[in-house]
Protein backbone atom coordinates (compact mmCIF):
# COMPACT_ATOMS: atom_id res chain seq x y z
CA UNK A 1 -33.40 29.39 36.05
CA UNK A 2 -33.73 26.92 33.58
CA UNK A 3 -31.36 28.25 31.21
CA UNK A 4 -29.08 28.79 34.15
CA UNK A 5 -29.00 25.05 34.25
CA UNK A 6 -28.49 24.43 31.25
CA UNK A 7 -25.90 26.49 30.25
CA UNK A 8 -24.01 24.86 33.56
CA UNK A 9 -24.94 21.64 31.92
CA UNK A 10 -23.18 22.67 28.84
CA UNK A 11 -19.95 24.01 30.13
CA UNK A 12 -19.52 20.63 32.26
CA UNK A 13 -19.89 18.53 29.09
CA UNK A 14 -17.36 20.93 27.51
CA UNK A 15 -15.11 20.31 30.27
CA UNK A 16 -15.20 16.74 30.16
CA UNK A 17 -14.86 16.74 26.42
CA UNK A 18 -11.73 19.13 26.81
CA UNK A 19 -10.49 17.00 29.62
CA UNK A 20 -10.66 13.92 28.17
CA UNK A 21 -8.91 15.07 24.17
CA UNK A 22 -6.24 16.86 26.46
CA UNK A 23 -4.87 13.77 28.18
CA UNK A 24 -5.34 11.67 24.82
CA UNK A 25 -2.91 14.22 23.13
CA UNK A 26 -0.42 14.40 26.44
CA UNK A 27 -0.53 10.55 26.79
CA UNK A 28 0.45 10.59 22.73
CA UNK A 29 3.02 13.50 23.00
CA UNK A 30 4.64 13.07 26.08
CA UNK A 31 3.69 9.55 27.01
CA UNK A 32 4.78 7.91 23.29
CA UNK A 33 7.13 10.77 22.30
CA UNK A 34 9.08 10.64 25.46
CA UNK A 35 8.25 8.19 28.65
CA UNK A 36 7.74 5.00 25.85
CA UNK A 37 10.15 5.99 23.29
CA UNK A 38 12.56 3.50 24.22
CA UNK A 39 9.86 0.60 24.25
CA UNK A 40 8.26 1.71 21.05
CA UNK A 41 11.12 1.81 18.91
CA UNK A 42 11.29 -1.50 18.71
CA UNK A 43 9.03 -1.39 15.95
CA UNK A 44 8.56 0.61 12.91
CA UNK A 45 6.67 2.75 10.48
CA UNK A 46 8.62 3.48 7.21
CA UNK A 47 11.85 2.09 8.20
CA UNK A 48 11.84 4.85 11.47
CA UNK A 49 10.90 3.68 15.03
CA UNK A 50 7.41 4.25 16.33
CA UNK A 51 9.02 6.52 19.26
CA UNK A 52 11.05 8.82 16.70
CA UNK A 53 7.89 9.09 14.63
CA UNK A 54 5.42 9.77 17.50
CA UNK A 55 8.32 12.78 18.74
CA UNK A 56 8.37 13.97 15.16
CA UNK A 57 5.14 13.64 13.61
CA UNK A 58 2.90 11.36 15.22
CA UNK A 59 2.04 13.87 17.89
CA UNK A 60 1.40 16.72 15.84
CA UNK A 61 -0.95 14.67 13.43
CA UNK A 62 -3.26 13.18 16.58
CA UNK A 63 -3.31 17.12 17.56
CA UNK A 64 -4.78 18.01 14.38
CA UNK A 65 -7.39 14.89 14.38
CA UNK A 66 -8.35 15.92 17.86
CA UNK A 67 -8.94 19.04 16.93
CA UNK A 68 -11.39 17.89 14.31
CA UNK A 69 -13.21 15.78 16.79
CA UNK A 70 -13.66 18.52 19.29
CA UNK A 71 -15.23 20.13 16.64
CA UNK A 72 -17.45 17.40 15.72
CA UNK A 73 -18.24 16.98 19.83
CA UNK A 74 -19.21 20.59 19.88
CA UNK A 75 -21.15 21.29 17.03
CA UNK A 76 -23.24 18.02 18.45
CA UNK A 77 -23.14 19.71 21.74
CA UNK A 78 -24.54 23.39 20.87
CA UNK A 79 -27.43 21.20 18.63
CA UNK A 80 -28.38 19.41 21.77
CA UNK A 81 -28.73 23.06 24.02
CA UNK A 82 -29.90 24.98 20.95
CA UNK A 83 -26.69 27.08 20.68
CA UNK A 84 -26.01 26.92 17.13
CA UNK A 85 -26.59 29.52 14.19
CA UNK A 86 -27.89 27.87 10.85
């Protein structure tokens, strides 16, 4: 039963690591692309407002850095419950 547990153990952390990159990229893509747009273009980056750029591009570059942290997370993750291959 041990492994039982930890394996459970495993998928929660997964869960919460999913959980908490998911509503960091909705709170960037719908939250500054869309709900704050109005508010954030009042300032710029490049001479376009923040909320144009966040719609456009912004969104789609924080998708691809959390990607690369989730990666980072689980690679840690499988090291800790000995589910990597070397």
């Amino acid at each position: 039963m041990p492994e039982q547990k930890d394996a459970s153990i495993y998928w929660k952390k997964n869960l919460r690591y999913l959980a908490i990159l998911l509503t960091i990229w909705f709170a960037v893509s719908f939250g500054a692309g869309i709900l704050f747009k109005d508010a954030l273009d009042a300032f710029q980056i490049g001479g376009f407002p923040i909320g144009f750029w966040f719609a456009q591009q912004g969104s789609i570059y924080v998708f691809v850095a959390l990607i690369f942290v989730y990666v980072r997370l689980m690679n840690k993750l499988d090291k800790e419950h000995n589910y990597y291959n070397d």
